[in-house]
N, C-alpha and C. Protein backbone atom coordinates (compact mmCIF):
# COMPACT_ATOMS: atom_id res chain seq x y z
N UNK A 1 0.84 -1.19 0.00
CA UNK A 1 0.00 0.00 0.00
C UNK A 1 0.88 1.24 0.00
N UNK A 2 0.82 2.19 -0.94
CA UNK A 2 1.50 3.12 -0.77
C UNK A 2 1.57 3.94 0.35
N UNK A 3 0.41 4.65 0.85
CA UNK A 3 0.61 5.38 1.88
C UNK A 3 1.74 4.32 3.02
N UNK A 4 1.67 3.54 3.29
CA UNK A 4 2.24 2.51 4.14
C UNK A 4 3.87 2.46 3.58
N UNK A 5 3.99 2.60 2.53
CA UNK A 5 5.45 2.93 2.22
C UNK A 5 5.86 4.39 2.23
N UNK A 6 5.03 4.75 2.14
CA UNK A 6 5.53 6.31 2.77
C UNK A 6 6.48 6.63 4.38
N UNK A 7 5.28 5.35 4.79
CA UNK A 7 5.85 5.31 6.64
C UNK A 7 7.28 4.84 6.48
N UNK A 8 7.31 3.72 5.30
CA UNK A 8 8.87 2.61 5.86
C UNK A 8 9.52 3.36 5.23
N UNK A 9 9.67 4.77 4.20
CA UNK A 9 10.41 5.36 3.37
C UNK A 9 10.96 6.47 4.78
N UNK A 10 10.07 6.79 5.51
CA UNK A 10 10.30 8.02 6.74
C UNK A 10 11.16 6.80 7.84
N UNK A 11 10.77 5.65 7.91
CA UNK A 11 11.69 4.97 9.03
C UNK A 11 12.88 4.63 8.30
N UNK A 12 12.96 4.45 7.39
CA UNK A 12 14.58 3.94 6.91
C UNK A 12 15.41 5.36 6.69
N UNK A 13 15.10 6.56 6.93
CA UNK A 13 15.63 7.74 7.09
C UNK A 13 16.02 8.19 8.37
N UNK A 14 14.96 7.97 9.47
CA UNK A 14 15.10 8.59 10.78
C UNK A 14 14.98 7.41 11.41
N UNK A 15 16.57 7.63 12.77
CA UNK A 15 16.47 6.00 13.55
C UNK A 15 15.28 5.71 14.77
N UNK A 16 14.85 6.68 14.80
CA UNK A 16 13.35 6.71 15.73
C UNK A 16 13.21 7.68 16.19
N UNK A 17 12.04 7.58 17.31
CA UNK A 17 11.71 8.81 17.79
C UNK A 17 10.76 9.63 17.64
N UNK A 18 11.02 10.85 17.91
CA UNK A 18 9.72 11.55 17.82
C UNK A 18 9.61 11.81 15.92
N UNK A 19 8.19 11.57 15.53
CA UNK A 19 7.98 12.49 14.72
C UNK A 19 6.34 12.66 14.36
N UNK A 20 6.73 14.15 13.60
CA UNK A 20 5.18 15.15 13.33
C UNK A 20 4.54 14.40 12.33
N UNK A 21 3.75 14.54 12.15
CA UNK A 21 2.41 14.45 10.63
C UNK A 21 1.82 16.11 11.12
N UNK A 22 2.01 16.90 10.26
CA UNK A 22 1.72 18.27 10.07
C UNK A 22 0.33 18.20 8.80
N UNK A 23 -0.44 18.48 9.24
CA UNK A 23 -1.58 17.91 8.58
C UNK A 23 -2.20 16.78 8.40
N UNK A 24 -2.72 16.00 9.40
CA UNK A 24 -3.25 14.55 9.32
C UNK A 24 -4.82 14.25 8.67
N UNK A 25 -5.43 15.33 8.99
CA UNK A 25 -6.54 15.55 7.95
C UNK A 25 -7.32 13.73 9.07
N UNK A 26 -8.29 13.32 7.58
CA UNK A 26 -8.62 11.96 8.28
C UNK A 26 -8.05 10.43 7.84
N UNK A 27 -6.62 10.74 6.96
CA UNK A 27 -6.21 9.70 7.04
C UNK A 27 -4.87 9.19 7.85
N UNK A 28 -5.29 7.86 8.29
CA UNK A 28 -4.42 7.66 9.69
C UNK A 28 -3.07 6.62 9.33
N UNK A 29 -3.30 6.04 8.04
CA UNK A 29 -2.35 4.81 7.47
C UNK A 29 -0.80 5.44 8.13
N UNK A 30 -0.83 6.21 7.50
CA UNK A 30 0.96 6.75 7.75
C UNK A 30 1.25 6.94 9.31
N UNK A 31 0.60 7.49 9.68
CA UNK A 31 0.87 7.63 11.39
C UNK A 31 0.92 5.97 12.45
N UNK A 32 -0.23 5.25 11.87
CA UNK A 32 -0.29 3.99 12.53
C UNK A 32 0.65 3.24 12.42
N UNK A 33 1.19 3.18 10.83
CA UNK A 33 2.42 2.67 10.54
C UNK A 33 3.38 3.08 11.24
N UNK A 34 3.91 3.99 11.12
CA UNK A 34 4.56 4.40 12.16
C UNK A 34 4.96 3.95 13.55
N UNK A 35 4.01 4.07 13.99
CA UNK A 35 3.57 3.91 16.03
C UNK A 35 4.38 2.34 15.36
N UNK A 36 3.50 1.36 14.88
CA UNK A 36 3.60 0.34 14.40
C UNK A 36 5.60 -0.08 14.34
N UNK A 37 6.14 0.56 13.83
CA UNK A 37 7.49 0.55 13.63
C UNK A 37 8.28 1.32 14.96
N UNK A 38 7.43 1.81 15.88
CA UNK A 38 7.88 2.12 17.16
C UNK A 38 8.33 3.56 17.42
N UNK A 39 7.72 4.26 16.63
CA UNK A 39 7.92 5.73 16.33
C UNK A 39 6.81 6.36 17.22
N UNK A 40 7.37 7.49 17.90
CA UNK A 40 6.62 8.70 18.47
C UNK A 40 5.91 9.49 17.74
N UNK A 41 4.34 9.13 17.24
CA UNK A 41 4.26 9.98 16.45
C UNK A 41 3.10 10.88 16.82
N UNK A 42 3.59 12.38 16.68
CA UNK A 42 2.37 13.67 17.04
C UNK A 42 1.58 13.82 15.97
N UNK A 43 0.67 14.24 15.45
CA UNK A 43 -0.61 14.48 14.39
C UNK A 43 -1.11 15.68 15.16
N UNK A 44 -0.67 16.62 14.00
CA UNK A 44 -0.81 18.27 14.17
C UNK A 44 -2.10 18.55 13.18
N UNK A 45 -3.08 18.91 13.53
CA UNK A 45 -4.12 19.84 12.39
C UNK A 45 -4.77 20.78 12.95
N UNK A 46 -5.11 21.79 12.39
CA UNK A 46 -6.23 22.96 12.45
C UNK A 46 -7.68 22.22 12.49
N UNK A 47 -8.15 21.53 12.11
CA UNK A 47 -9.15 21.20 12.33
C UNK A 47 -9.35 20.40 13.68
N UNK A 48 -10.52 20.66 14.61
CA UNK A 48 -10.35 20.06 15.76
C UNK A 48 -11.02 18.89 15.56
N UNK A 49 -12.01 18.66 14.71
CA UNK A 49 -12.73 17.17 13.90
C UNK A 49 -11.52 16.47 14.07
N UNK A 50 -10.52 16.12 13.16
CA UNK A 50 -9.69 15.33 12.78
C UNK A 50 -8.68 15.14 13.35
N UNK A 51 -8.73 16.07 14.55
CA UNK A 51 -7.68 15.97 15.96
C UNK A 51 -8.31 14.74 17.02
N UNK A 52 -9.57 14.92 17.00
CA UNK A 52 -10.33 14.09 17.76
C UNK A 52 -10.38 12.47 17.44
N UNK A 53 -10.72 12.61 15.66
CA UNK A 53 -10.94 11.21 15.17
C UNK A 53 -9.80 10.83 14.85
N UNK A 54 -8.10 11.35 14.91
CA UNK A 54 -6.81 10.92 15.24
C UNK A 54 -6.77 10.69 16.62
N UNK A 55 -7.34 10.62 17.29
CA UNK A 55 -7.50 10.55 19.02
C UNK A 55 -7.75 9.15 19.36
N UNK A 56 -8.91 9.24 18.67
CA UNK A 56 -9.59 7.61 18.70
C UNK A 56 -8.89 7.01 18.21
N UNK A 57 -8.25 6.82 16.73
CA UNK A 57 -7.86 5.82 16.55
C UNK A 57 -6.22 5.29 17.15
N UNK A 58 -6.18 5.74 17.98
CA UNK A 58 -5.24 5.92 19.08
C UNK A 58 -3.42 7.11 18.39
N UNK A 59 -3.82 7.56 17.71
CA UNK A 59 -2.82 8.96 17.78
C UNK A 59 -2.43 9.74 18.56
N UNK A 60 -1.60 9.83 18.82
CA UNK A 60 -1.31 11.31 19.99
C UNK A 60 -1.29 12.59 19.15
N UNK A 61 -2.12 13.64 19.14
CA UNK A 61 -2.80 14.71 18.17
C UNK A 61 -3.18 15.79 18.94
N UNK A 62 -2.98 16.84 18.20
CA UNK A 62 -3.17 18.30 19.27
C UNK A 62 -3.87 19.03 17.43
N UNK A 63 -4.44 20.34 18.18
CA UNK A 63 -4.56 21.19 17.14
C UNK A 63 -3.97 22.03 17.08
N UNK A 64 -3.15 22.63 15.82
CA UNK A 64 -1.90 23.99 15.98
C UNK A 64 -1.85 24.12 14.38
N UNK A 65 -1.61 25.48 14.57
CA UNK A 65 -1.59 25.99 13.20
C UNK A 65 -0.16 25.99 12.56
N UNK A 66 0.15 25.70 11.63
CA UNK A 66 1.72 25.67 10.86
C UNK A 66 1.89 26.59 10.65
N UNK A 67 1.31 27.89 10.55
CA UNK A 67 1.90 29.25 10.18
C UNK A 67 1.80 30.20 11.57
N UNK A 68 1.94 29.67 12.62
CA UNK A 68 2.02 30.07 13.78
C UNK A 68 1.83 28.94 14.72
N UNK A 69 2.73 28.08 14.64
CA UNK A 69 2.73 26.81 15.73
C UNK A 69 3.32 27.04 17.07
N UNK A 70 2.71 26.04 18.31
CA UNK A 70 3.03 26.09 19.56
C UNK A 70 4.41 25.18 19.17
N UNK A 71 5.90 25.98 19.28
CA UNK A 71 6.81 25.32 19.40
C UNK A 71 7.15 23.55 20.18
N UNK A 72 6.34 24.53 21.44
CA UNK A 72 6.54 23.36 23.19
C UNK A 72 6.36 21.48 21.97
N UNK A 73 5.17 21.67 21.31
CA UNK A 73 4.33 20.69 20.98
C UNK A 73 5.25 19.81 20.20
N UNK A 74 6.48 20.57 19.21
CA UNK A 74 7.21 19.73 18.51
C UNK A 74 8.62 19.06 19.35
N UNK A 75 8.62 19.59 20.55
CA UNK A 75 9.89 19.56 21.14
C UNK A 75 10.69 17.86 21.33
N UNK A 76 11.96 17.99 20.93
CA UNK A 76 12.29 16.39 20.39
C UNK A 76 12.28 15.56 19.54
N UNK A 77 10.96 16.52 18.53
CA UNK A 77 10.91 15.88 16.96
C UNK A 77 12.21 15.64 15.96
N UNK A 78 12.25 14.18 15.54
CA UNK A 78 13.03 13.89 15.14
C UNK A 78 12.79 14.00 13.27
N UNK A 79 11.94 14.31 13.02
CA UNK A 79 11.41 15.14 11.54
C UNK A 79 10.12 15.35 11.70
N UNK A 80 9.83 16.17 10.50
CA UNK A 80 8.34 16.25 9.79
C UNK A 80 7.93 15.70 9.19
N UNK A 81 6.83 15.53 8.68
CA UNK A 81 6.35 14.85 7.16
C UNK A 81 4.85 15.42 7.41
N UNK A 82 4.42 15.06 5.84
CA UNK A 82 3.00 15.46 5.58
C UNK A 82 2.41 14.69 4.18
N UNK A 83 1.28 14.37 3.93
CA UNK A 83 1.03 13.35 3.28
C UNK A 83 -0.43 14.49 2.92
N UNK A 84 0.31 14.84 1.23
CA UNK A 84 -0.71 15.15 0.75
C UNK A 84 -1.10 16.18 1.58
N UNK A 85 -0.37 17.30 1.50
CA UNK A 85 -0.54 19.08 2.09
C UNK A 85 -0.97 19.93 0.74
N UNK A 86 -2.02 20.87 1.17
CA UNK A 86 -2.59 21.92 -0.31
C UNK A 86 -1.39 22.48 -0.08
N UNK A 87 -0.74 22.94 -1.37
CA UNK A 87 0.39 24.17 -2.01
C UNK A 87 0.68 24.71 -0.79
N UNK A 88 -0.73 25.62 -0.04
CA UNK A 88 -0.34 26.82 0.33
C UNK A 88 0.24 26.78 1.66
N UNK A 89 0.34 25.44 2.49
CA UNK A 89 1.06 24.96 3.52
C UNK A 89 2.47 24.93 3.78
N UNK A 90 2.76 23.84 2.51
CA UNK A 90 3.89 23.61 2.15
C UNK A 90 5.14 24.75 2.72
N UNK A 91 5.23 25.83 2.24
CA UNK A 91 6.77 26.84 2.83
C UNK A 91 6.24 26.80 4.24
N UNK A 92 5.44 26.61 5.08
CA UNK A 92 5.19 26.90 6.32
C UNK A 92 5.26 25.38 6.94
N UNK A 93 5.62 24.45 6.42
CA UNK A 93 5.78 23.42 6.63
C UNK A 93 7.52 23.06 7.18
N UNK A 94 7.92 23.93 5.71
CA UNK A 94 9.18 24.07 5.69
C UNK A 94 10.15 24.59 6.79
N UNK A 95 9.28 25.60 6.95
CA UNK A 95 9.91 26.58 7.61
C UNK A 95 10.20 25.87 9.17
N UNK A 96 8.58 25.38 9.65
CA UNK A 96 8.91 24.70 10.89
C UNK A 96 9.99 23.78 10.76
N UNK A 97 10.34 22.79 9.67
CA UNK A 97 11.22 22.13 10.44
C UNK A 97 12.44 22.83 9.95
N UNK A 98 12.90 24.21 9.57
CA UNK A 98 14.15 24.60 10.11
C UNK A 98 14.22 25.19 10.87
N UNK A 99 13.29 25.51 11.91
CA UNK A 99 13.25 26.34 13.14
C UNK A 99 13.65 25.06 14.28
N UNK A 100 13.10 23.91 13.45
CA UNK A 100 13.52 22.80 14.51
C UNK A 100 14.74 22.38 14.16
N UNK A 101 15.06 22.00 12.81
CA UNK A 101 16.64 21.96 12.59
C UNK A 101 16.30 20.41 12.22
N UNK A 102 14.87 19.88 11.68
CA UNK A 102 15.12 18.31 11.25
C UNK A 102 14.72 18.45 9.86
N UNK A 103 14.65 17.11 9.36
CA UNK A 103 14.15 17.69 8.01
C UNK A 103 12.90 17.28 7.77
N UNK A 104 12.75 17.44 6.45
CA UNK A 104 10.57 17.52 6.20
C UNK A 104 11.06 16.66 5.18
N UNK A 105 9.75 15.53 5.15
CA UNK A 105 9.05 14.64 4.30
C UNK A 105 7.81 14.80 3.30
N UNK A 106 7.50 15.24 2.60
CA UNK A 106 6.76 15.72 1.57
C UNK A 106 6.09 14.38 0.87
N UNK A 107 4.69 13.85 0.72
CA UNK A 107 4.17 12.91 -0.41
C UNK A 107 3.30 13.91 -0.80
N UNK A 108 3.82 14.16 -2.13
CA UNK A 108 2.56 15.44 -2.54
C UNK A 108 1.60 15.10 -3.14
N UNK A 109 0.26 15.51 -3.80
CA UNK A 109 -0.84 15.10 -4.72
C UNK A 109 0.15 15.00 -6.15
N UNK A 110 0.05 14.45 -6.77
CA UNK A 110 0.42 14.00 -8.08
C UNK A 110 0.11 15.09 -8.83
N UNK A 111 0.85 15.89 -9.55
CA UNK A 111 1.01 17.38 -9.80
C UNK A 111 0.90 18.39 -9.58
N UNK A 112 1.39 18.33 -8.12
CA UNK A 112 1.87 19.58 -6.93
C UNK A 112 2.97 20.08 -7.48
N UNK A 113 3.40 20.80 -7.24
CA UNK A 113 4.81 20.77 -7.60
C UNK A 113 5.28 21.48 -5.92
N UNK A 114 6.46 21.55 -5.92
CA UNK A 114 7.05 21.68 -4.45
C UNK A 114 8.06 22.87 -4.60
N UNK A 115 8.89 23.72 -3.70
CA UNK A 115 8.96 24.43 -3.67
C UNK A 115 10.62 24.19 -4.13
N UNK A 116 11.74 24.80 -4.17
CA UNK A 116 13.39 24.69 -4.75
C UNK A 116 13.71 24.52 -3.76
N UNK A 117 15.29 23.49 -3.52
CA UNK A 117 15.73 23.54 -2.75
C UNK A 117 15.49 22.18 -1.78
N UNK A 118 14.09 21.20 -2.61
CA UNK A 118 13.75 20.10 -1.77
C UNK A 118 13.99 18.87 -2.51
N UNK A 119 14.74 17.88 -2.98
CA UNK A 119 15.04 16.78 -3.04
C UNK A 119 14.02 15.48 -3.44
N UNK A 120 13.76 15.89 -4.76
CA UNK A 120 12.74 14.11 -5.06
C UNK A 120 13.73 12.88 -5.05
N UNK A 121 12.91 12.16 -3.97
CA UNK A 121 13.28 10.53 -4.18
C UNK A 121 12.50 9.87 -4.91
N UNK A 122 12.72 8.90 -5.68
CA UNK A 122 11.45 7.75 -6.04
C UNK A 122 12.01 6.65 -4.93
N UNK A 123 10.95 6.31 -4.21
CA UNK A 123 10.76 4.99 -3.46
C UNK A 123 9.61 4.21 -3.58
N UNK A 124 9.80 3.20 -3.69
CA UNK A 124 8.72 2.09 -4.49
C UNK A 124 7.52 2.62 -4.99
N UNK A 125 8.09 3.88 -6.38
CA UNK A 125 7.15 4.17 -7.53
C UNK A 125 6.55 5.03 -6.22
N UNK A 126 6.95 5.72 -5.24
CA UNK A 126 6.06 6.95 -4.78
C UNK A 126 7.35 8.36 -5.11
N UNK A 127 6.44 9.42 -5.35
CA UNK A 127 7.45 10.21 -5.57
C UNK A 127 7.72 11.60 -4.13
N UNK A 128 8.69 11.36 -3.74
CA UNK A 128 8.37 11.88 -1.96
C UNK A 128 9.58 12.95 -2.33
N UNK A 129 9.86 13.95 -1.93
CA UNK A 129 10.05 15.52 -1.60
C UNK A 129 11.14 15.47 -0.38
N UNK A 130 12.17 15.68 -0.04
CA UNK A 130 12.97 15.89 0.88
C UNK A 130 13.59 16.74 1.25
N UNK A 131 13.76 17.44 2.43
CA UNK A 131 14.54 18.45 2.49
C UNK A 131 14.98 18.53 3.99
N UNK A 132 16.44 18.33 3.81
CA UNK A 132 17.31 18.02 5.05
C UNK A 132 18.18 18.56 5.48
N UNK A 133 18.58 19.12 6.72
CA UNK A 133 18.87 19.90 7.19
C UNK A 133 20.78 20.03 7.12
């Protein structure tokens, strides 16, 4: 399943630990995977709906905005990622993780285009966005 290789593409990069989903919206594949592989993982959204129903399905999830985030919330994060962020997120995505100093994981919609300066991988036929610190 792709989204699910998205997760093992973010664990064979980072040796564990904490990390964000900066926009989790309501799909949970990538985050579960995750936990699943023994990862700390936070699920950040503006919407408080999808903070909640990341709650249930056992996520650890807060609501915070990316263009003015509660620092405290990322503290220890060992990267970012985001799965399928609109355009207009994206540099504010960025930005947080060089304020944190890790790097960001990008799976974009299939003719997004991403911003300079960020790194396409192909990993098993997904095309993922990198940018490392």
């Amino acid at each position: 399943m792709p989204l699910k290789d998205f997760a093992d593409f973010i664990a064979s990069r980072v040796p564990g630990g904490k990390v964000v989903e900066i926009g989790i919206g309501f799909q949970f594949k990538v985050a579960l995977r995750l936990k699943e592989l023994g990862f700390d993982v936070l699920a950040v959204d503006w919407n408080e709906k999808s903070v909640e129903a990341a709650r249930k399905a056992g996520i650890n999830a807060f609501r915070d905005d990316v263009f003015n985030p509660e620092l405290g919330l990322y503290k220890g994060a060992k990267a970012v990622y985001s799965v399928r962020p609109t355009p207009e997120i994206v540099g504010a995505i960025l930005d947080l993780g060089n304020v944190l100093g890790v790097p960001v994981f990008i799976l974009p919609l299939s003719g997004d285009t991403m911003p300079k300066g960020m790194k396409l991988v192909n990993f098993r036929g997904l095309a993922i966005y990198v940018k490392n610190i």
